[in-house]
N, C-alpha and C. Protein backbone atom coordinates (compact mmCIF):
# COMPACT_ATOMS: atom_id res chain seq x y z
N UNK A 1 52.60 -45.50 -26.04
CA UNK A 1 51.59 -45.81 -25.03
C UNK A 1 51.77 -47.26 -24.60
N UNK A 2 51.68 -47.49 -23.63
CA UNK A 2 52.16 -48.71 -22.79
C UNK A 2 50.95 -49.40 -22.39
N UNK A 3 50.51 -50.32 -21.60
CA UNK A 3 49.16 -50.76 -21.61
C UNK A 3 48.83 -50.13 -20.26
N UNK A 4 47.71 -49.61 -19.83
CA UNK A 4 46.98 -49.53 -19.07
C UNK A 4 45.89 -49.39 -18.33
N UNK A 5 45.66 -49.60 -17.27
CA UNK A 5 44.15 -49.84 -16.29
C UNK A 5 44.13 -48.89 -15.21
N UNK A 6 43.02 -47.69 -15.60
CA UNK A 6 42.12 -46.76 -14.43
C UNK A 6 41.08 -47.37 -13.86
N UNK A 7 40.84 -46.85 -12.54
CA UNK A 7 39.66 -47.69 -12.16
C UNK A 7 39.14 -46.23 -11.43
N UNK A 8 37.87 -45.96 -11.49
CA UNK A 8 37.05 -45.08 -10.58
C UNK A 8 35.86 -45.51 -10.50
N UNK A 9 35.58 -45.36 -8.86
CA UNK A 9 34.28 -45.94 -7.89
C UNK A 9 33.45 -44.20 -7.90
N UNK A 10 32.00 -44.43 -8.09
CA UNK A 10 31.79 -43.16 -7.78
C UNK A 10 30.14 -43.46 -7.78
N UNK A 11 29.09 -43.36 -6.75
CA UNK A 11 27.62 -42.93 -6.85
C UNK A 11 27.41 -42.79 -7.81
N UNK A 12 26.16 -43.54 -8.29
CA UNK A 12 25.21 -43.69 -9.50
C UNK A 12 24.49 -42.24 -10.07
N UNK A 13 24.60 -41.25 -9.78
CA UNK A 13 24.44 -40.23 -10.11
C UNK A 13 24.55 -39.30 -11.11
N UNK A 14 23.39 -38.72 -11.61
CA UNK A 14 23.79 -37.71 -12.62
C UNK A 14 24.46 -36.75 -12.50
N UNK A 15 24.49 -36.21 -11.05
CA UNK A 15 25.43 -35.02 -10.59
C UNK A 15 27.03 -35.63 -10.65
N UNK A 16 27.53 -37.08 -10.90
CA UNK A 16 28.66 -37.40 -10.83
C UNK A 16 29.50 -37.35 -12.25
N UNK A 17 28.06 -37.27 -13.16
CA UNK A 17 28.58 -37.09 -14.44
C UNK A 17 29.78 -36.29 -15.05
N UNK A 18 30.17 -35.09 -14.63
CA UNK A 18 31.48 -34.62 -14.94
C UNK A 18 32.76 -35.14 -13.68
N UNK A 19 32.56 -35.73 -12.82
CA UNK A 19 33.34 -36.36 -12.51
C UNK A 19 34.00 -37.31 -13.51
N UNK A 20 33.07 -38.35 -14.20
CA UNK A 20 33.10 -39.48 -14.30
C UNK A 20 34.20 -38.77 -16.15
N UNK A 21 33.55 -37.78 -16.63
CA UNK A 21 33.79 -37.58 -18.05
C UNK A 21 35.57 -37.13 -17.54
N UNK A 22 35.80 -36.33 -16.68
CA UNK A 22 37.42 -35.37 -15.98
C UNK A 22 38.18 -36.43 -16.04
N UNK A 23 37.34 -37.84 -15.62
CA UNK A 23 38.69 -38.83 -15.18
C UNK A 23 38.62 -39.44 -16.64
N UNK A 24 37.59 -40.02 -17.62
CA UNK A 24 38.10 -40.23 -19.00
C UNK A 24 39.08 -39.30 -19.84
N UNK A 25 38.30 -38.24 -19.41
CA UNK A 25 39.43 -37.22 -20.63
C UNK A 25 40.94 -36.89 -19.75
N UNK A 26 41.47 -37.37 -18.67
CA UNK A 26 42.84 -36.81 -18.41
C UNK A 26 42.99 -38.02 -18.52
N UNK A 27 42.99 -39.17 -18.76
CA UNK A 27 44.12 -40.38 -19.05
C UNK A 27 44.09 -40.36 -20.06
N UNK A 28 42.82 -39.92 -20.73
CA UNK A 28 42.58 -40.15 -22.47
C UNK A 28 43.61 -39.47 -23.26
N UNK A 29 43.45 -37.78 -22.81
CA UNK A 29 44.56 -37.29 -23.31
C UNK A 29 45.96 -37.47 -23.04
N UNK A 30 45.96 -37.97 -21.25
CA UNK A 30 47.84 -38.69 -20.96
C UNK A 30 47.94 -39.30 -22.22
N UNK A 31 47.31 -40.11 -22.95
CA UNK A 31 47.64 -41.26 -23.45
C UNK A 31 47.56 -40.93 -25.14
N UNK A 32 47.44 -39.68 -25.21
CA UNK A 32 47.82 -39.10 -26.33
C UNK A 32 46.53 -39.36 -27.70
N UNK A 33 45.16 -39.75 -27.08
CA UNK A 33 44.28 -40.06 -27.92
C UNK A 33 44.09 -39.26 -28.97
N UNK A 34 43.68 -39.51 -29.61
CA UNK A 34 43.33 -38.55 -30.69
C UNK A 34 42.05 -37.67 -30.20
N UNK A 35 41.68 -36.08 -30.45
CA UNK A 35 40.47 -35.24 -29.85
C UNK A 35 39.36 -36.25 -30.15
N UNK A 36 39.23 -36.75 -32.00
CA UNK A 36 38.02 -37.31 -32.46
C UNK A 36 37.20 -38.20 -31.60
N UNK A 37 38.52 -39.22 -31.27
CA UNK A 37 38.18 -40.30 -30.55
C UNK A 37 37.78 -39.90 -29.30
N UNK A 38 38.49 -39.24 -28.58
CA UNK A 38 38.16 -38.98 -27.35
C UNK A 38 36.26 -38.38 -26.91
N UNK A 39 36.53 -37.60 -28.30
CA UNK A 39 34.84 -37.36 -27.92
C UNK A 39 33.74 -38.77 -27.99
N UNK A 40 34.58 -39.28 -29.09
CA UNK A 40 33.33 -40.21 -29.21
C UNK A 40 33.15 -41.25 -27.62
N UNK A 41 34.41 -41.20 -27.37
CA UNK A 41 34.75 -41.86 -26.02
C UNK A 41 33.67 -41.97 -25.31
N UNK A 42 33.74 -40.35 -24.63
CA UNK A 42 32.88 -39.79 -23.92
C UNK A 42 31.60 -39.55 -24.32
N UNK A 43 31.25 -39.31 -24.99
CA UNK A 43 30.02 -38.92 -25.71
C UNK A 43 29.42 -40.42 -25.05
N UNK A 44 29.88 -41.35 -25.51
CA UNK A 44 29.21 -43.10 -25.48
C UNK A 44 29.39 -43.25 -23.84
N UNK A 45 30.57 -43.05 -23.29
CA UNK A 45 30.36 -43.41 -21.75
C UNK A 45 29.31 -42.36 -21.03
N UNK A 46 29.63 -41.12 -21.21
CA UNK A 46 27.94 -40.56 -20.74
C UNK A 46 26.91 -40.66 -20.58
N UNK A 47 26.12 -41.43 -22.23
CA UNK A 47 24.89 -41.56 -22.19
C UNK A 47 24.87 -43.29 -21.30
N UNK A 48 25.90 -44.33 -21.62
CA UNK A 48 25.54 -45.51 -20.57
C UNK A 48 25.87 -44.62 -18.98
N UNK A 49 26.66 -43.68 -18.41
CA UNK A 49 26.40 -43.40 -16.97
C UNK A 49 25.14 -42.95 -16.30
N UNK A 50 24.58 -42.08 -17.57
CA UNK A 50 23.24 -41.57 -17.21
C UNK A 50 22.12 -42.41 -16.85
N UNK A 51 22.69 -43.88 -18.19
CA UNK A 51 21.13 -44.67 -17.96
C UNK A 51 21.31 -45.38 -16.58
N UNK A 52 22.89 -45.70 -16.24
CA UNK A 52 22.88 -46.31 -14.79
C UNK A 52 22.75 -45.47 -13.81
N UNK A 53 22.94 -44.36 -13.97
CA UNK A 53 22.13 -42.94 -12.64
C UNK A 53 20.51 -43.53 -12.62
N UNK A 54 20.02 -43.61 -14.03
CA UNK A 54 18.54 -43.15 -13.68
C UNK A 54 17.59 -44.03 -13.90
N UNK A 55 18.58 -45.77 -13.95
CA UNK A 55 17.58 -46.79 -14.08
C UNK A 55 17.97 -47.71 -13.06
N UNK A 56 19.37 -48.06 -13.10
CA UNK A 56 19.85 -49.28 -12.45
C UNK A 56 19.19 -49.95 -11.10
N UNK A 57 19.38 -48.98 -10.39
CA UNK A 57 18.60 -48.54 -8.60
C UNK A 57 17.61 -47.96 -8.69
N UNK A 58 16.74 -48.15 -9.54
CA UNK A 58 15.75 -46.94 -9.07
C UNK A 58 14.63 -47.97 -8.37
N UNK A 59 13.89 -47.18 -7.09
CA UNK A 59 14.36 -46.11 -6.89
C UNK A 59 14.92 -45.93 -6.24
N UNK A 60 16.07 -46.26 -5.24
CA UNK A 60 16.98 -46.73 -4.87
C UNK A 60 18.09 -46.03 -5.51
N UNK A 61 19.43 -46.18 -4.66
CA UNK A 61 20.86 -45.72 -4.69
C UNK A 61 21.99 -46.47 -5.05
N UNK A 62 22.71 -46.33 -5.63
CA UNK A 62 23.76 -47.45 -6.05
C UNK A 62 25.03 -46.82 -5.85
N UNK A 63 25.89 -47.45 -6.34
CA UNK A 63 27.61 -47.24 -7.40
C UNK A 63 27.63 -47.51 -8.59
N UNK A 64 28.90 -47.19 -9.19
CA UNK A 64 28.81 -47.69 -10.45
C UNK A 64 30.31 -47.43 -10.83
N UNK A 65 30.97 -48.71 -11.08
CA UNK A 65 32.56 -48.70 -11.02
C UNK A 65 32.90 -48.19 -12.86
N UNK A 66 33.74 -47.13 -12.86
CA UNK A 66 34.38 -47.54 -14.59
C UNK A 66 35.74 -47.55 -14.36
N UNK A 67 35.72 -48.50 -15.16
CA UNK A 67 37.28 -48.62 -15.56
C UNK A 67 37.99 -48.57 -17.20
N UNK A 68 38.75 -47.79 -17.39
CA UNK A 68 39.30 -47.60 -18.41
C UNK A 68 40.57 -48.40 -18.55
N UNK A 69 40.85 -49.01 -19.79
CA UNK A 69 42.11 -49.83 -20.03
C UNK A 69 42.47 -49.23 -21.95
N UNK A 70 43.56 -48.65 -21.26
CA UNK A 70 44.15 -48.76 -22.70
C UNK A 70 45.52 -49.56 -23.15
N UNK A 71 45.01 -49.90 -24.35
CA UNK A 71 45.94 -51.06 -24.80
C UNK A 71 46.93 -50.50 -25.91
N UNK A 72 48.03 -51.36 -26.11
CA UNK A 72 48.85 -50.94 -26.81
C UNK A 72 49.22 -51.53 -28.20
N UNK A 73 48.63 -53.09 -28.09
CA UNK A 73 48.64 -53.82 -29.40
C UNK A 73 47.59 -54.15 -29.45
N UNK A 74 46.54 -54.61 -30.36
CA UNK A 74 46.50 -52.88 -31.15
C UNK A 74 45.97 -52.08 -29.99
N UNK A 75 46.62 -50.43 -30.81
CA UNK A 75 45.89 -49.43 -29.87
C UNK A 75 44.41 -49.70 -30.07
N UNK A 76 43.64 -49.33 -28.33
CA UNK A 76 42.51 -49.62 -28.38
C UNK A 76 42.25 -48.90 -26.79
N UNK A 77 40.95 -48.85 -26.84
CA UNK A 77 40.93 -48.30 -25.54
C UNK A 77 39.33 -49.32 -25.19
N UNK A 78 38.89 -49.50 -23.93
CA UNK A 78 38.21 -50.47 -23.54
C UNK A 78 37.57 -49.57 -22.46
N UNK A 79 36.25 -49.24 -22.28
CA UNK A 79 35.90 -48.79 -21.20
C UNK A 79 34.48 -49.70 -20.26
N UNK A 80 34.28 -49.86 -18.87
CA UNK A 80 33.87 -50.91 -18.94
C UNK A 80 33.33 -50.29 -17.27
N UNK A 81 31.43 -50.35 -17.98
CA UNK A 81 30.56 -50.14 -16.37
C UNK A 81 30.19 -51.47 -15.75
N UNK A 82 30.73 -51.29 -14.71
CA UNK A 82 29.92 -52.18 -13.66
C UNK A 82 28.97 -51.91 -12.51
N UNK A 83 27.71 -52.51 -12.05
CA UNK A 83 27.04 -51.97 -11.53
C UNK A 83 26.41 -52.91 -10.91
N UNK A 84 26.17 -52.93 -9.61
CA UNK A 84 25.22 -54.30 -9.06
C UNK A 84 23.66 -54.20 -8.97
N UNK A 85 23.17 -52.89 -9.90
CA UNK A 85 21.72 -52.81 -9.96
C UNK A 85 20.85 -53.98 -10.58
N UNK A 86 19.47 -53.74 -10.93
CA UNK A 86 18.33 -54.72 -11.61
C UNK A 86 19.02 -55.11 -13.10
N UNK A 87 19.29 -56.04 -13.29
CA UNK A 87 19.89 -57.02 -14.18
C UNK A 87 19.06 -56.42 -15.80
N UNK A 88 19.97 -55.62 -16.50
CA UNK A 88 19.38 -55.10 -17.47
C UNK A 88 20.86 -55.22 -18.80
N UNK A 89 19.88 -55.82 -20.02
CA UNK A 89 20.68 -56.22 -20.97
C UNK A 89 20.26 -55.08 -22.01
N UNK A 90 20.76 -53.53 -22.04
CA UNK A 90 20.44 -52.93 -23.07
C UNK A 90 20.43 -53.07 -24.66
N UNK A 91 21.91 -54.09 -25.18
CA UNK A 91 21.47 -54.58 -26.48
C UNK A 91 21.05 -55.68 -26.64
N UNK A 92 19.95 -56.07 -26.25
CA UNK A 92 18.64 -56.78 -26.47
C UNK A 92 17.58 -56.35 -26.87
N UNK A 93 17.51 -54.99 -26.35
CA UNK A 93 16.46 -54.01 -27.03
C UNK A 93 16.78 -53.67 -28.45
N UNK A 94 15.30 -54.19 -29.20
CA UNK A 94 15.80 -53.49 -30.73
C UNK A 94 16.05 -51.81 -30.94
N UNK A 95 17.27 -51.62 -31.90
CA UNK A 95 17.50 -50.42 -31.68
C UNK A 95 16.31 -49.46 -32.08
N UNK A 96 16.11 -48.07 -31.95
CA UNK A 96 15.31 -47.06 -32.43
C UNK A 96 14.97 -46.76 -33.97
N UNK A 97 13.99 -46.87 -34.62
CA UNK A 97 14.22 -46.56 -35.77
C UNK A 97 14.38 -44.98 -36.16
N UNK A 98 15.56 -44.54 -36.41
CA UNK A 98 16.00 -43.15 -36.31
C UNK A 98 15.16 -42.61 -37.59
N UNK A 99 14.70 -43.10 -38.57
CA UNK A 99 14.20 -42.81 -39.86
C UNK A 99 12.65 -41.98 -39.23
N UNK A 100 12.00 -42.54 -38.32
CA UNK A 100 10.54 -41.69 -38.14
C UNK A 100 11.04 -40.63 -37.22
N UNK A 101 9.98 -39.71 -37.09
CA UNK A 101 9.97 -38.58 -36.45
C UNK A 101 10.22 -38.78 -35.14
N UNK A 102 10.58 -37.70 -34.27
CA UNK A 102 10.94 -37.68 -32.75
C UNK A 102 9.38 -38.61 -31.95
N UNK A 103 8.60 -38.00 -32.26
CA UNK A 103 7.33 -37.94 -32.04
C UNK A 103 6.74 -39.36 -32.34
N UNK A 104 6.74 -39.84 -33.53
CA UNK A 104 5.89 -41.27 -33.62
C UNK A 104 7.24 -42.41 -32.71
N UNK A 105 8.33 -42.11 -32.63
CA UNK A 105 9.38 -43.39 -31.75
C UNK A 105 9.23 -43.32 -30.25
N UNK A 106 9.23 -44.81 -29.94
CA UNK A 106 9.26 -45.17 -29.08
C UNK A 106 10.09 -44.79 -27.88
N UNK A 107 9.61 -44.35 -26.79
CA UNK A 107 10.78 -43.97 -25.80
C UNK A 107 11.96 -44.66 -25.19
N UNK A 108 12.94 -44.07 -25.10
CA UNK A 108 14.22 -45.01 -24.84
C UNK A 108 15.25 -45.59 -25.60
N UNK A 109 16.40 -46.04 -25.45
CA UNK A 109 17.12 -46.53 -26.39
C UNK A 109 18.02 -45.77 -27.16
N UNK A 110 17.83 -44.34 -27.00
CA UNK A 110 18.99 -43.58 -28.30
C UNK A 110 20.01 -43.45 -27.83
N UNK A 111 20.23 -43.58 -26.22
CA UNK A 111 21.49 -43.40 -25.43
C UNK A 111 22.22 -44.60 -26.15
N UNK A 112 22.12 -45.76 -25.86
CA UNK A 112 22.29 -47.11 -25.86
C UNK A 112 22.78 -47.54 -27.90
N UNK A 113 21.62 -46.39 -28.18
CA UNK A 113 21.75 -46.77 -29.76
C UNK A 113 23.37 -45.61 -30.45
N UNK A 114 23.30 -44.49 -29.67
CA UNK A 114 24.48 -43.32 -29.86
C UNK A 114 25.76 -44.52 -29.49
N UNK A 115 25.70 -44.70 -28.69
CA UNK A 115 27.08 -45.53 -28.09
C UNK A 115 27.59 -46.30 -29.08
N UNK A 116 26.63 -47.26 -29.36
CA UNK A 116 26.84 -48.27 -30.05
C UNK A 116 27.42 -48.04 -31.29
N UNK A 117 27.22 -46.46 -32.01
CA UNK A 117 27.37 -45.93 -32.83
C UNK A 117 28.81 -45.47 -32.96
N UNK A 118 29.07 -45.04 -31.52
CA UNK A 118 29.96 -44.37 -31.62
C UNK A 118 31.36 -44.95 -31.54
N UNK A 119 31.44 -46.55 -31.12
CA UNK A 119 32.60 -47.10 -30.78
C UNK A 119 32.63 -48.21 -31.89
N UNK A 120 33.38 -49.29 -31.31
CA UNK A 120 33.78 -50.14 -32.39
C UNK A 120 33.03 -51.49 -31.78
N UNK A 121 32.53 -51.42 -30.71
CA UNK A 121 32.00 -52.35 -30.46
C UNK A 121 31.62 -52.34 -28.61
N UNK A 122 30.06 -53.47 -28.48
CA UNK A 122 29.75 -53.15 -27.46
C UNK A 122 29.44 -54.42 -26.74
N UNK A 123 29.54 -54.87 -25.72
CA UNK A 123 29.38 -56.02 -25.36
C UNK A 123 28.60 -56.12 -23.86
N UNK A 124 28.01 -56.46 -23.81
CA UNK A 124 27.00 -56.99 -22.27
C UNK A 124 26.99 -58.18 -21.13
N UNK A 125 27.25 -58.16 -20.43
CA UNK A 125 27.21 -59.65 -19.56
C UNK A 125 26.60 -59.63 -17.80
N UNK A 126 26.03 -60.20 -17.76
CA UNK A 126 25.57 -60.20 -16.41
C UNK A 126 26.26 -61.07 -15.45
N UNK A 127 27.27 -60.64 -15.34
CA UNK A 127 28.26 -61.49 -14.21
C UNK A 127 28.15 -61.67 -12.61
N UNK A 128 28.62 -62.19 -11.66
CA UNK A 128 28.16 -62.32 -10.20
C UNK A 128 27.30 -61.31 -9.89
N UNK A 129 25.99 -61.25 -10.13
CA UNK A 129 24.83 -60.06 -9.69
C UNK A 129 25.55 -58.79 -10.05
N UNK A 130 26.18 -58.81 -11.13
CA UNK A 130 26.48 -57.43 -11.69
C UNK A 130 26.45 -57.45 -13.15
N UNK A 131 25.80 -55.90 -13.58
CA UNK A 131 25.71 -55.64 -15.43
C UNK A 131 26.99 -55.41 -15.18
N UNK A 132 27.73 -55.69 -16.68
CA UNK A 132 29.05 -55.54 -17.03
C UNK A 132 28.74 -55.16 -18.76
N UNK A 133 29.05 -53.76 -18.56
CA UNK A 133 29.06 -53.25 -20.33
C UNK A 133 30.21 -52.94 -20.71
N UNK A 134 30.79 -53.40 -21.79
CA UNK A 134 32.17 -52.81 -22.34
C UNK A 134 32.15 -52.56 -23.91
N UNK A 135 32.19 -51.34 -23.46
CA UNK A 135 32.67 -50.67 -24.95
C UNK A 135 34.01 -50.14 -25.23
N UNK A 136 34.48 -50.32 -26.41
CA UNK A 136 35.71 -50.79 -27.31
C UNK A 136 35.45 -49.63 -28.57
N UNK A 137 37.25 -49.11 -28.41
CA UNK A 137 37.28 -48.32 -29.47
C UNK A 137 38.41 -48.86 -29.57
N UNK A 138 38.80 -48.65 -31.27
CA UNK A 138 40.42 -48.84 -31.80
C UNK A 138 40.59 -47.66 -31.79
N UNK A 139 41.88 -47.53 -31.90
CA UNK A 139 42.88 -45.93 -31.81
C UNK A 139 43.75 -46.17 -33.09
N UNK A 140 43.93 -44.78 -33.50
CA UNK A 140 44.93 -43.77 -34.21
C UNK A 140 45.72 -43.11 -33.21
N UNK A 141 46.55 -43.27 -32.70
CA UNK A 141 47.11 -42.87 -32.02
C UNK A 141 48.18 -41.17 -32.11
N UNK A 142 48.08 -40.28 -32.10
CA UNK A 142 48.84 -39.32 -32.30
C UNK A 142 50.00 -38.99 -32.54
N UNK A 143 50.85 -38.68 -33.33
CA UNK A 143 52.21 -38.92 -33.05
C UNK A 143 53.11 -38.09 -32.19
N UNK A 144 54.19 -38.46 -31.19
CA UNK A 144 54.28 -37.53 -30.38
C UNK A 144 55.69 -37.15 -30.58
């Protein structure tokens, strides 16, 4: 695997959601990811596309750019939303306490808290009037 950078532009939308997952999983697998990883991939970029469908613009319409970069030393894969909506720093919010019931926790946050879970790391920045989230996985790479 050699290093590389996808980029897809696509409406803030929940209906864009399997768009957005088709274009992770065919470079993911070009690139020979491992299945495990790949879900967790996706699994984590989903729930941040959803929250930028259904918070960023509201109520209002947006975009929302991802770009995927996979790297080759170390393998790693980097996926990374940008969005020029209302300036929102999701890990700032304390996470959910998963230990109480559905019912006594507070609403919000498990998208944000799954992700975080699911990769190797998550990072936030509010750059020229745009959120910038990037989440980071290391790779096992498959042997081919």
């Amino acid at each position: 695997m050699r290093n590389r950078k996808y980029e897809l532009e696509l409406s803030a939308e929940t209906d864009k959601l399997s768009e957005m997952r088709a274009f992770l999983e065919k470079h993911l697998e070009e690139a020979g990811c491992a299945m495990k990883a790949q879900m967790q991939i996706v699994l984590a970029a989903e729930e941040i596309f959803v929250n930028i469908a259904n918070y960023a613009y509201a109520p209002g319409k947006g975009s929302a750019t991802v770009c995927l970069e996979l790297s080759e030393e170390p393998p790693a894969v980097t996926v990374t939303f940008i969005d020029s909506g209302i300036p929102f720093d999701p890990l700032a919010k304390p996470e959910p306490d998963v230990t109480l019931p559905a019912e006594s926790r507070e609403v919000g946050g498990l998208g944000i808290f799954m992700a975080k879970k699911a990769m190797d790391d998550v990072k936030y920045e509010y750059r020229d009037g745009q959120n910038v989230l990037k989440l980071e996985k290391k790779l096992q790479l498959n042997a081919v």
